[in-house]
C-alpha atoms as a PDB file:
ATOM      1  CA  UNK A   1     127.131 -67.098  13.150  1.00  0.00           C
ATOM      2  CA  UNK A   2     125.576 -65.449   9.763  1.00  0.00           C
ATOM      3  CA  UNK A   3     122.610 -64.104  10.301  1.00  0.00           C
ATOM      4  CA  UNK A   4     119.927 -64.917   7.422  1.00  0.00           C
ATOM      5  CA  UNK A   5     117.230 -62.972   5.672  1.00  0.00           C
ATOM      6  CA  UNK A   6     113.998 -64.008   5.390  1.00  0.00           C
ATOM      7  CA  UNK A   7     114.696 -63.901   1.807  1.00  0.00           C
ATOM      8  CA  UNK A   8     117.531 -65.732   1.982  1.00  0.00           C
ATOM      9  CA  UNK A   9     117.093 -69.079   3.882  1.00  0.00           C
ATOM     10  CA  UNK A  10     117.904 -71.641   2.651  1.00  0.00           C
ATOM     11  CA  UNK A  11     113.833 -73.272   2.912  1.00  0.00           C
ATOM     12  CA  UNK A  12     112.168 -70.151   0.787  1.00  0.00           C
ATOM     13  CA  UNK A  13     113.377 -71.223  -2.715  1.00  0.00           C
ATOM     14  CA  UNK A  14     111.894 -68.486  -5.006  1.00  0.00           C
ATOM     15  CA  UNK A  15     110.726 -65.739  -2.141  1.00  0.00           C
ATOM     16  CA  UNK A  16     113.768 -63.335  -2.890  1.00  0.00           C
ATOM     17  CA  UNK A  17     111.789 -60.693  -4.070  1.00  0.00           C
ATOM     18  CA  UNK A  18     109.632 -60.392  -0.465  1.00  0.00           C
ATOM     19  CA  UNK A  19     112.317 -58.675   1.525  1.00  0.00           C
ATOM     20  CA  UNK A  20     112.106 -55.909  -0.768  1.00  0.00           C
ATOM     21  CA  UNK A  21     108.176 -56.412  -1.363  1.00  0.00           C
ATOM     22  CA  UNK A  22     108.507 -55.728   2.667  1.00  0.00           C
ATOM     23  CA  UNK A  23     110.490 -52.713   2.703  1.00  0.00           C
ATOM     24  CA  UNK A  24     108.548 -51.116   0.159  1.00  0.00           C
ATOM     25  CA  UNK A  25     105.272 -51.285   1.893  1.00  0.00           C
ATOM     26  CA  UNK A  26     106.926 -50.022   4.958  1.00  0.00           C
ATOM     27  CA  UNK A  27     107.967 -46.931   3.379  1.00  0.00           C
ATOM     28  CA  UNK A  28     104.577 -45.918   2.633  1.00  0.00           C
ATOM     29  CA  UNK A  29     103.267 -46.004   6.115  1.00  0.00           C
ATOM     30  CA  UNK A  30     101.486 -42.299   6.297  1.00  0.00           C
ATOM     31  CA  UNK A  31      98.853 -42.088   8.437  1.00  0.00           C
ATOM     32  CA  UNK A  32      96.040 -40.491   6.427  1.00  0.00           C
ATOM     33  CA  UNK A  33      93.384 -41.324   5.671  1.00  0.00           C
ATOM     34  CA  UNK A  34      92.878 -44.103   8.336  1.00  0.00           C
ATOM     35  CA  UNK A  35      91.890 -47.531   7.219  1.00  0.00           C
ATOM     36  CA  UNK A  36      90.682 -50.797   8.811  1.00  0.00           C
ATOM     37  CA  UNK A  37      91.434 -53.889   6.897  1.00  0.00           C
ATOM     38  CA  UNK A  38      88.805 -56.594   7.824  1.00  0.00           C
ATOM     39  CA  UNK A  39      88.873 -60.698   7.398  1.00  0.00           C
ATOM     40  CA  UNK A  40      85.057 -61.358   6.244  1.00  0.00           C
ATOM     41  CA  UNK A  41      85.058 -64.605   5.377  1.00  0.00           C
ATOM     42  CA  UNK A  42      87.531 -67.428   5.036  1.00  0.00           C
ATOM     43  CA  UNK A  43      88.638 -66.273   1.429  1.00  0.00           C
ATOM     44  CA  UNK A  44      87.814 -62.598   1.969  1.00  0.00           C
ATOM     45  CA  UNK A  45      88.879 -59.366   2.944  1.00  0.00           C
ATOM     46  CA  UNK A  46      87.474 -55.300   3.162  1.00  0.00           C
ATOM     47  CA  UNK A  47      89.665 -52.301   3.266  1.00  0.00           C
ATOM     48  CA  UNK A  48      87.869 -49.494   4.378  1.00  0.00           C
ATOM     49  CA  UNK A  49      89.403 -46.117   4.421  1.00  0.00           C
ATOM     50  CA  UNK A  50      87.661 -42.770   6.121  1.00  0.00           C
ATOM     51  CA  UNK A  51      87.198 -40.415   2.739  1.00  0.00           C
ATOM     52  CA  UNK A  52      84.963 -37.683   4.212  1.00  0.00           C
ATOM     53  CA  UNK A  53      84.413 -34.662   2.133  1.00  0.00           C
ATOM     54  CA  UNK A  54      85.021 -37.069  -1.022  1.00  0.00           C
ATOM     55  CA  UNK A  55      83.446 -38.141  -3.700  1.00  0.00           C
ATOM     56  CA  UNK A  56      83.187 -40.926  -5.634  1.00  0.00           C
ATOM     57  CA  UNK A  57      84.909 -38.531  -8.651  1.00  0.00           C
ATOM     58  CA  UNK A  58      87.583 -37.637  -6.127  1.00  0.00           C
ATOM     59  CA  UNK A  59      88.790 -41.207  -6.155  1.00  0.00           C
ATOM     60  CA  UNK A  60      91.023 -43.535  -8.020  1.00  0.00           C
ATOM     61  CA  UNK A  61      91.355 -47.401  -7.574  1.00  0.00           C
ATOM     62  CA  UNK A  62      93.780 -49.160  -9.658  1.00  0.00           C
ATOM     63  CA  UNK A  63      95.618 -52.298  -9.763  1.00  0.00           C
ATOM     64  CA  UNK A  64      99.575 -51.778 -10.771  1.00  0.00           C
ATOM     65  CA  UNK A  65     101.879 -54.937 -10.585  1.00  0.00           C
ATOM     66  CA  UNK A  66      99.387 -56.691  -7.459  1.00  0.00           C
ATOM     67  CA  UNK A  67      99.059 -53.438  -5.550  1.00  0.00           C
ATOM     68  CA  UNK A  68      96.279 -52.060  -5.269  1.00  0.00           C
ATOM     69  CA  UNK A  69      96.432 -48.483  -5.097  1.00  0.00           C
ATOM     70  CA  UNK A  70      93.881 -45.976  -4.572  1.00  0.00           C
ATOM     71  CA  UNK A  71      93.976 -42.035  -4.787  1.00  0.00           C
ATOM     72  CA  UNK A  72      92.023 -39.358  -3.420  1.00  0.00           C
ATOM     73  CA  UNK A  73      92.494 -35.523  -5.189  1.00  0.00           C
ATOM     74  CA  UNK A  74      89.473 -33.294  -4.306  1.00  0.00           C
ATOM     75  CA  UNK A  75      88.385 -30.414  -6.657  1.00  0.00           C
ATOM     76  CA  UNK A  76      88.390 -26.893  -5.891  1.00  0.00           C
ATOM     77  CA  UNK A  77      84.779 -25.427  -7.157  1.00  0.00           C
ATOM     78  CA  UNK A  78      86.582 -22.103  -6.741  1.00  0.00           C
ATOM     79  CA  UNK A  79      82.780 -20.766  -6.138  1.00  0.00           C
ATOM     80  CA  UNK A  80      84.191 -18.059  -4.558  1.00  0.00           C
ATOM     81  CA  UNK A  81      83.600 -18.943  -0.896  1.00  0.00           C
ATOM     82  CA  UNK A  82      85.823 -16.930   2.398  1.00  0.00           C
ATOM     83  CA  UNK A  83      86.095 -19.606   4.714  1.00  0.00           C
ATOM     84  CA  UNK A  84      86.342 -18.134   8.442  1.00  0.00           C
ATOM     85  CA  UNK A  85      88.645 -20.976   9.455  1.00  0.00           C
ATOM     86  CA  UNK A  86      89.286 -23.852   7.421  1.00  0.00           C
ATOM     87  CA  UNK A  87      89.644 -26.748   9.444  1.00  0.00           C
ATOM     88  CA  UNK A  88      88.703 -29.327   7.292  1.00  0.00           C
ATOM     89  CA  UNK A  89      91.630 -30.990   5.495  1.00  0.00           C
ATOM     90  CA  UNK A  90      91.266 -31.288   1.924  1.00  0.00           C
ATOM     91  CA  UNK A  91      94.711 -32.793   0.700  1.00  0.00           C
ATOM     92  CA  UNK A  92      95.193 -35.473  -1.742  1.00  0.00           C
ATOM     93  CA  UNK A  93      96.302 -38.815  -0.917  1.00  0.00           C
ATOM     94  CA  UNK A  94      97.627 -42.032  -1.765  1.00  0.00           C
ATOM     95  CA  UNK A  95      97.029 -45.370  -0.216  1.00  0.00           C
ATOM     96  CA  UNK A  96      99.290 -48.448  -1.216  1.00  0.00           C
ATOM     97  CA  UNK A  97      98.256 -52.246  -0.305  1.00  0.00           C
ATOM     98  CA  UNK A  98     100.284 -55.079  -1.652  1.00  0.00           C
ATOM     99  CA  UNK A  99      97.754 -58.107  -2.780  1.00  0.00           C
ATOM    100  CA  UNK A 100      99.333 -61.364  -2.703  1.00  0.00           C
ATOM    101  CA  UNK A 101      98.716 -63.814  -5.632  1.00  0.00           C
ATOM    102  CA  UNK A 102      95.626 -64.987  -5.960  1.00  0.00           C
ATOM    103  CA  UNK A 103      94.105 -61.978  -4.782  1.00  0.00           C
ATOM    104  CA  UNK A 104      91.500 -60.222  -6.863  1.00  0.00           C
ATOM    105  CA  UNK A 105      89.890 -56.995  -5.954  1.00  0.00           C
ATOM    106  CA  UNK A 106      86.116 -56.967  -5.713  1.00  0.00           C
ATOM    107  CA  UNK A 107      83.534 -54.192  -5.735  1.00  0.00           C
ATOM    108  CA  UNK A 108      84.273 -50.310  -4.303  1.00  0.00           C
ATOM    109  CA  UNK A 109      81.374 -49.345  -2.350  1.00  0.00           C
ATOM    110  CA  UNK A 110      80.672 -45.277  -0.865  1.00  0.00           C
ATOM    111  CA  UNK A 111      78.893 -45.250   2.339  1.00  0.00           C
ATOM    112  CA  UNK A 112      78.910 -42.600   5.229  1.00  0.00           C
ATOM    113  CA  UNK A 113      82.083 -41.206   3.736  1.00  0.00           C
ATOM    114  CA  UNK A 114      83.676 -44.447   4.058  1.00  0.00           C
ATOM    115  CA  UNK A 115      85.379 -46.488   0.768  1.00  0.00           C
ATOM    116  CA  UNK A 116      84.832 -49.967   1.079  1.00  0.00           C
ATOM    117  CA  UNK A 117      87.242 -52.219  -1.455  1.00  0.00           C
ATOM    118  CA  UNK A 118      86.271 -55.944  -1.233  1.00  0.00           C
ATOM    119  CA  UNK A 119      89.109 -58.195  -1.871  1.00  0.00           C
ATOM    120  CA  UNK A 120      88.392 -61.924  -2.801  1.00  0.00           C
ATOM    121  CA  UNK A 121      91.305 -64.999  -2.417  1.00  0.00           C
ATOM    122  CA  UNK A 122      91.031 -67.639  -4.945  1.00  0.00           C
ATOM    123  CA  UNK A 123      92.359 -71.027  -2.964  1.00  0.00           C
ATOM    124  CA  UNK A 124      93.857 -72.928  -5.405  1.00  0.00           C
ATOM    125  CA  UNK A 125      93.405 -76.726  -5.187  1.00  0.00           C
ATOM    126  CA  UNK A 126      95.587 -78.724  -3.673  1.00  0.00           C
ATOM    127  CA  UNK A 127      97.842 -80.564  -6.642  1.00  0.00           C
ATOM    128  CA  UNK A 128     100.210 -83.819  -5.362  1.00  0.00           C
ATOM    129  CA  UNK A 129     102.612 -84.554  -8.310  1.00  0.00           C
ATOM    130  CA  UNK A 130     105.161 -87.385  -8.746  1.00  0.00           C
ATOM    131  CA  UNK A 131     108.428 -86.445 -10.292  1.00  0.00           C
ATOM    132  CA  UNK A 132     110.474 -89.203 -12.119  1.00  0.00           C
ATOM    133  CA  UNK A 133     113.700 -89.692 -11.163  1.00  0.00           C
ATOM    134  CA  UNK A 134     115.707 -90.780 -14.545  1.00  0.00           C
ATOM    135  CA  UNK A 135     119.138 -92.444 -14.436  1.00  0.00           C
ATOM    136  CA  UNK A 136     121.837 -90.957 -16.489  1.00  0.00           C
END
């Protein structure tokens, strides 16, 4: 028996490209900084990512090819301050999220050292068309 990908049955005509959109994602599993992806309302979403010690300057949103991707690089003041210990991180990041079409990002809000990115579905309406069947 052949095993099929999801990309590959026979039923998903057109979907070859999500096995790969898939893997992609997967690669770019690192755990920092942590997120929570919330559902707040039929046709809407919230990513929320913990950015403490950042500032709205430190950040990047952008929209490549439907994924949104947002980057975090904080500057050094170089004020000349001897930290003790340093146990604060203060790396960079860089958060991937794949947006599906139809899926437009909102607003980016600061607030507590959290990033909120509000992402908004646009349901399109259902459309029944007839196809005529010509004889050759």
């Amino acid at each position: 028996m052949t095993k099929l990908t999801l990309g590959a049955h026979p039923f998903l005509l057109g979907f070859e490209e999500l096995e790969r959109l898939v893997e992609r994602t997967a690669k770019s599993a690192d755990g920092y900084p942590p997120y929570n992806i919330e559902q707040t309302s039929p046709t809407s979403y919230r990513i929320t990512l913990a950015v403490a010690g950042f500032s709205e300057r430190d950040l990047a949103i952008t929209l490549e090819d439907n994924q949104l991707v947002i980057r975090g690089r904080q500057r050094d003041d170089g004020d000349g301050r001897v930290f003790l210990h340093r146990g604060i991180a203060a790396r960079q990041f860089q958060r991937s999220f794949v947006l599906a079409e139809g899926v437009d990002v909102g607003e980016a809000s600061m607030e507590n050292g959290l990033l909120h990115v509000d992402l908004n579905r646009h349901v399109p309406e259902s459309v029944v068309q007839t196809i005529e069947i010509r004889r050759k």
